[in-house]
PDB file of N, CA and C in Angstrom:
ATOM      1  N   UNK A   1       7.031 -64.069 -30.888  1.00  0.00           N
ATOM      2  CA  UNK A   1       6.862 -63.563 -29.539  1.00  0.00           C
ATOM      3  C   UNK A   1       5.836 -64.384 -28.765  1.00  0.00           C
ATOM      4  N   UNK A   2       5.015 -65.049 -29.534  1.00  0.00           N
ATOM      5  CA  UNK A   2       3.801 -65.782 -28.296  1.00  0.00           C
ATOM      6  C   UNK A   2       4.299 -66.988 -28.124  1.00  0.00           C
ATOM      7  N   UNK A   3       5.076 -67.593 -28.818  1.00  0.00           N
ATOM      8  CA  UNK A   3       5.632 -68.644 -28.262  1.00  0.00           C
ATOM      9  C   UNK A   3       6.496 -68.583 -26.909  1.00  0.00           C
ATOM     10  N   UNK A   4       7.875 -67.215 -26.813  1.00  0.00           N
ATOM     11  CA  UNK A   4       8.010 -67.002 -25.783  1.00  0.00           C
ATOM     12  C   UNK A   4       7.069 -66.962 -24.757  1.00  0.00           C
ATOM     13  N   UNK A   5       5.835 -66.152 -24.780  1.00  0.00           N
ATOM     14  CA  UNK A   5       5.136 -65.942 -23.629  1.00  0.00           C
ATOM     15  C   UNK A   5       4.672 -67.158 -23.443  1.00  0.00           C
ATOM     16  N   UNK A   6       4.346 -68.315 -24.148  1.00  0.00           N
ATOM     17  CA  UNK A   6       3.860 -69.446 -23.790  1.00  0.00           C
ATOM     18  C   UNK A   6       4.300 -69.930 -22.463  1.00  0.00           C
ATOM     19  N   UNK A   7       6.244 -70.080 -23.281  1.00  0.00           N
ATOM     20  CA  UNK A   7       6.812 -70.529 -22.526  1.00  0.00           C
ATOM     21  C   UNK A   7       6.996 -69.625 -21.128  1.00  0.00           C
ATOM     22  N   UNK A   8       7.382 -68.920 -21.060  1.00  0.00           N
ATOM     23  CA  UNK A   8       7.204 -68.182 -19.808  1.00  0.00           C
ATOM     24  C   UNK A   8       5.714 -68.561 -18.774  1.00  0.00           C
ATOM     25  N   UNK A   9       4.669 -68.405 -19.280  1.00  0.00           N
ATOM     26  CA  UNK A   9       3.818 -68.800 -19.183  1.00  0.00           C
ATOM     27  C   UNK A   9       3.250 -70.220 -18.289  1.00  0.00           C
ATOM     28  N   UNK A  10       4.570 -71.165 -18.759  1.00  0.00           N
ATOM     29  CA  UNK A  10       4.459 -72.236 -18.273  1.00  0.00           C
ATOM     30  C   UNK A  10       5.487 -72.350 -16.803  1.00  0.00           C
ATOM     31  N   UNK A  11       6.598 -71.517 -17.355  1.00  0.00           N
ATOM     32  CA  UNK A  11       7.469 -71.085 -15.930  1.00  0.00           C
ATOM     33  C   UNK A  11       7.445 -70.226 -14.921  1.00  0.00           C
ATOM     34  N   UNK A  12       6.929 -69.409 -15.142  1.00  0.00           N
ATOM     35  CA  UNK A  12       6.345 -68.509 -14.451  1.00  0.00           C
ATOM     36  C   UNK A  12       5.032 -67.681 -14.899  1.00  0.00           C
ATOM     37  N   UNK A  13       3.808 -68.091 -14.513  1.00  0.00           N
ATOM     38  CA  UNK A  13       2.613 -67.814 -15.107  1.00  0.00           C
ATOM     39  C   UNK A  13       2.534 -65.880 -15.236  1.00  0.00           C
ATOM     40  N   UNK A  14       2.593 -65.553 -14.246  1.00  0.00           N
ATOM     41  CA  UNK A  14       2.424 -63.732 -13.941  1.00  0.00           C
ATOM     42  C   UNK A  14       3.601 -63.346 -14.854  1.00  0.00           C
ATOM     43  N   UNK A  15       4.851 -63.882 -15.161  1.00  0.00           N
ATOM     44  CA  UNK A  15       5.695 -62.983 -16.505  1.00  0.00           C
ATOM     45  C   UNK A  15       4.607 -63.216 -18.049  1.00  0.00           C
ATOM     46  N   UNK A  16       4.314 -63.964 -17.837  1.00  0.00           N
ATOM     47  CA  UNK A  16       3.722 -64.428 -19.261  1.00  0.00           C
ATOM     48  C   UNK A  16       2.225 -63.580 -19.311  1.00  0.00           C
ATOM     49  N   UNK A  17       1.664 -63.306 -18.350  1.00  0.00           N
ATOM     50  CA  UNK A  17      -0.050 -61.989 -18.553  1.00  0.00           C
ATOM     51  C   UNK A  17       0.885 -60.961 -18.684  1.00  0.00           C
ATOM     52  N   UNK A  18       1.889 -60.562 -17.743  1.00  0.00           N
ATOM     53  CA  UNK A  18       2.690 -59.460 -17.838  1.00  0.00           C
ATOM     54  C   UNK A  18       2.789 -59.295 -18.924  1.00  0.00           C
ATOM     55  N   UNK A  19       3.764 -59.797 -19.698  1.00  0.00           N
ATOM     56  CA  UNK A  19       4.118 -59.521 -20.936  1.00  0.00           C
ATOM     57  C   UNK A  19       3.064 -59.300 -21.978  1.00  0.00           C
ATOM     58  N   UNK A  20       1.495 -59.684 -21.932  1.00  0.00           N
ATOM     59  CA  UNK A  20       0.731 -59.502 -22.780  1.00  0.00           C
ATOM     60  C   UNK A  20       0.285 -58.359 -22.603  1.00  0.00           C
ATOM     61  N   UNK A  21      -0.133 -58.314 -21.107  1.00  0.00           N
ATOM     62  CA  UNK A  21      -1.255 -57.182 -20.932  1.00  0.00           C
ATOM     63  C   UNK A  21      -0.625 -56.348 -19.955  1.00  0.00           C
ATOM     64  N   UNK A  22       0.094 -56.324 -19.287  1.00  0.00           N
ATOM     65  CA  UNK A  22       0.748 -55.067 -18.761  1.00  0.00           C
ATOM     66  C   UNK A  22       0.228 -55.394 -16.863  1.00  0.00           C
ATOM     67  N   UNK A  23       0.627 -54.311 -16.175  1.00  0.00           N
ATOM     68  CA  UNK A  23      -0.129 -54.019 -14.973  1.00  0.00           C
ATOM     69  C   UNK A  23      -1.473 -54.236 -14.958  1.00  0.00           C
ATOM     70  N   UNK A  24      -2.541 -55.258 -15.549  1.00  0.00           N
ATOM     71  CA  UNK A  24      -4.006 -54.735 -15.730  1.00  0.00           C
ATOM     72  C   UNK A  24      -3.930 -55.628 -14.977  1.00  0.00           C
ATOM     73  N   UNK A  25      -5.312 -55.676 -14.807  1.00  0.00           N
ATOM     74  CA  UNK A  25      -6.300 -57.001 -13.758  1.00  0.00           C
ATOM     75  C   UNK A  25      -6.106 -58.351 -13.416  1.00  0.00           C
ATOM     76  N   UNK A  26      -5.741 -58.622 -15.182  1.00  0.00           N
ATOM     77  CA  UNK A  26      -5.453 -59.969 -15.309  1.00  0.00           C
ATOM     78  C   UNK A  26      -4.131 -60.238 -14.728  1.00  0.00           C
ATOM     79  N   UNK A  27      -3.115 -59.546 -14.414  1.00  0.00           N
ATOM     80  CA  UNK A  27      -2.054 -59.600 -14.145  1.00  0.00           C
ATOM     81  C   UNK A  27      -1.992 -60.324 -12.875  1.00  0.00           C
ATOM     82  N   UNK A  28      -2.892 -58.838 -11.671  1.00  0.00           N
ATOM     83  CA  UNK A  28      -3.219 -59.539 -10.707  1.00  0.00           C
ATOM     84  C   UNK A  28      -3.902 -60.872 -10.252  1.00  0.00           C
ATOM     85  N   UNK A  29      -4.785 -61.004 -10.907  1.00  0.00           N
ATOM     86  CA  UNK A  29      -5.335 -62.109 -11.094  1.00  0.00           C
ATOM     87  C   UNK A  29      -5.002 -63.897 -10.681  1.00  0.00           C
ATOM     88  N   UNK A  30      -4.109 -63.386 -12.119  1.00  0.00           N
ATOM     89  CA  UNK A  30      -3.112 -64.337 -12.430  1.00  0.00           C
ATOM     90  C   UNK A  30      -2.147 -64.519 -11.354  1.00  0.00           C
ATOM     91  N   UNK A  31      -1.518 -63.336 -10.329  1.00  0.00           N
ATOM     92  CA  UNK A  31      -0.905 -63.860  -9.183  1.00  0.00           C
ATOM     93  C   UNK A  31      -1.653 -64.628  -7.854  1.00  0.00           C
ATOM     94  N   UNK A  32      -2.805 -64.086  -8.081  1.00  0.00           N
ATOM     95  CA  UNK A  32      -4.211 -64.651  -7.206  1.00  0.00           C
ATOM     96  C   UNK A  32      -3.595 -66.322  -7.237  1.00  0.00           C
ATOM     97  N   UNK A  33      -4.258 -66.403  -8.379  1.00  0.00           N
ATOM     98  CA  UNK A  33      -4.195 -67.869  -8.989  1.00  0.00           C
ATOM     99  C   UNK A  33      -3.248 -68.634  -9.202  1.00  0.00           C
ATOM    100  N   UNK A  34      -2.044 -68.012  -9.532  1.00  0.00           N
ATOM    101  CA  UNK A  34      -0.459 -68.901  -9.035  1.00  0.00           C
ATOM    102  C   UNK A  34      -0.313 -68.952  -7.546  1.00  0.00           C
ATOM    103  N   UNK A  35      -0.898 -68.023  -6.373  1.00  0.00           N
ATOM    104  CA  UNK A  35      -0.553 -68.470  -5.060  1.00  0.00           C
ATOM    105  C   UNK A  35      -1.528 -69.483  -4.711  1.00  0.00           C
ATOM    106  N   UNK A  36      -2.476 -69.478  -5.106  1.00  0.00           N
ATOM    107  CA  UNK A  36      -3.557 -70.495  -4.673  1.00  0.00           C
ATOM    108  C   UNK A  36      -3.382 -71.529  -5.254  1.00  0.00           C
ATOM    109  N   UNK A  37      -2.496 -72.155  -6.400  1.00  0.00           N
ATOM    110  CA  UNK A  37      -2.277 -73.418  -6.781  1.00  0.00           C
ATOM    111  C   UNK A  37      -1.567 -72.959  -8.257  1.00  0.00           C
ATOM    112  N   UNK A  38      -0.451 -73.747  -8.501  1.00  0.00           N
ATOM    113  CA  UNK A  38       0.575 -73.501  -9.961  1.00  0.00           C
ATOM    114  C   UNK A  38      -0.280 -73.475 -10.999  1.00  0.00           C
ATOM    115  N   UNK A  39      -1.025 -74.754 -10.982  1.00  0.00           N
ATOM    116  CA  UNK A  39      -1.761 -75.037 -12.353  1.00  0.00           C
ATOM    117  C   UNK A  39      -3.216 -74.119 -13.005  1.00  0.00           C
ATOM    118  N   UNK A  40      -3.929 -73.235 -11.643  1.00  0.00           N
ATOM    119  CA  UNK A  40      -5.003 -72.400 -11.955  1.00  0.00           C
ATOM    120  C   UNK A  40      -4.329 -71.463 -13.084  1.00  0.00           C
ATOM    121  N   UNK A  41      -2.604 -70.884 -11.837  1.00  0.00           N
ATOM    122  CA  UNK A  41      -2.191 -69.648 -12.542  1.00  0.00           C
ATOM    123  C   UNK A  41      -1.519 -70.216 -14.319  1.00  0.00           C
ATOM    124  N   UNK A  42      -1.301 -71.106 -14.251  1.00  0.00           N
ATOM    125  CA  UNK A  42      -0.585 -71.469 -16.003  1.00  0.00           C
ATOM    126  C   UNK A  42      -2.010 -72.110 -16.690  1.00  0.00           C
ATOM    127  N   UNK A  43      -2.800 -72.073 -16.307  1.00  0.00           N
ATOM    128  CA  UNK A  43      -4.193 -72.054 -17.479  1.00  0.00           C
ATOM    129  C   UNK A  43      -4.748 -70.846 -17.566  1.00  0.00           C
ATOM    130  N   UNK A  44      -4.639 -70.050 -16.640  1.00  0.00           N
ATOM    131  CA  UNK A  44      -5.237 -68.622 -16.870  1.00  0.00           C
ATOM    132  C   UNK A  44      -4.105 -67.996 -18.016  1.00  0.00           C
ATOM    133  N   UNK A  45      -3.042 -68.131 -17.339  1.00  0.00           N
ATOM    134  CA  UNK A  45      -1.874 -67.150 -18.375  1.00  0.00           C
ATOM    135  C   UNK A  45      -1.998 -67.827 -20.060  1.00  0.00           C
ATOM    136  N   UNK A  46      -2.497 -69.006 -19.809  1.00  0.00           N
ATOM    137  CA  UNK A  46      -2.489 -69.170 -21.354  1.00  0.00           C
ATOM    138  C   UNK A  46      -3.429 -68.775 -22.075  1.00  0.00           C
ATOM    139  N   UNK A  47      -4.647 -68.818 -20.972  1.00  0.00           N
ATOM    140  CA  UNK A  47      -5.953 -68.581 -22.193  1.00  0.00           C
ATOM    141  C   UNK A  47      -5.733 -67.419 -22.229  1.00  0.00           C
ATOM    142  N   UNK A  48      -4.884 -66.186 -21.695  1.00  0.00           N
ATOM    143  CA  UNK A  48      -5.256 -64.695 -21.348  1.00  0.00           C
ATOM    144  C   UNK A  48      -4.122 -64.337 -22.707  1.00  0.00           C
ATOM    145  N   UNK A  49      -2.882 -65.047 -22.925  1.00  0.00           N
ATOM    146  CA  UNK A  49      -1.826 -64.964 -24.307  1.00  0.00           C
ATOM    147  C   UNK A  49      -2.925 -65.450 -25.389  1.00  0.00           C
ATOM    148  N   UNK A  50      -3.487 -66.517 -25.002  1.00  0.00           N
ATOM    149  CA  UNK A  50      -4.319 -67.480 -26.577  1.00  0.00           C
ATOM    150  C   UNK A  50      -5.467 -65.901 -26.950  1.00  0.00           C
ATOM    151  N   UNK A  51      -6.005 -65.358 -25.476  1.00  0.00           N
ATOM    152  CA  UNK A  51      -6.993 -64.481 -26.343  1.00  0.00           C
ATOM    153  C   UNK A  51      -6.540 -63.481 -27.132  1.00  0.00           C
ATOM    154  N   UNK A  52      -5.674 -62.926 -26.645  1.00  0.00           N
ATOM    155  CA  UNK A  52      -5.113 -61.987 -26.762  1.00  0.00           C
ATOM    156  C   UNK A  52      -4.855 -61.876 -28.254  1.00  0.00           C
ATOM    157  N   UNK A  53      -3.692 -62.770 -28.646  1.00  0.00           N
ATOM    158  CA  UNK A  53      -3.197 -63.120 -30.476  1.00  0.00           C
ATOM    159  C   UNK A  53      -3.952 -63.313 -31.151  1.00  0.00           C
ATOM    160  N   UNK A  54      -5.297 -63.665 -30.759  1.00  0.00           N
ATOM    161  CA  UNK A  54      -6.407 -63.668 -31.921  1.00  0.00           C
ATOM    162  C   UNK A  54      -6.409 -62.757 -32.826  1.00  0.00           C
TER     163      UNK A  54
END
């Protein structure tokens, strides 16, 4: 499963927090940061999947 979210992650950053963490903060966040530039929102979504599976 975290490989999917990776990938998602990389295609669409907000499916990929979605899928980890639900409606929370980071979710929003993460849309913050995909409208303000692609690459903020697909480094956030990854470190937010990478923390997560720890």
């Amino acid at each position: 499963m975290s490989v999917l979210r990776i990938i998602c992650a990389i295609l669409l950053p907000p499916l990929g927090v979605f899928l980890t963490v639900g409606f929370k903060g980071a979710f929003w966040l993460n849309i913050l940061l995909t409208l303000l530039g692609f690459l903020p929102g697909i480094i956030h979504a990854v470190w937010i999947i990478a923390k997560h599976d720890q």
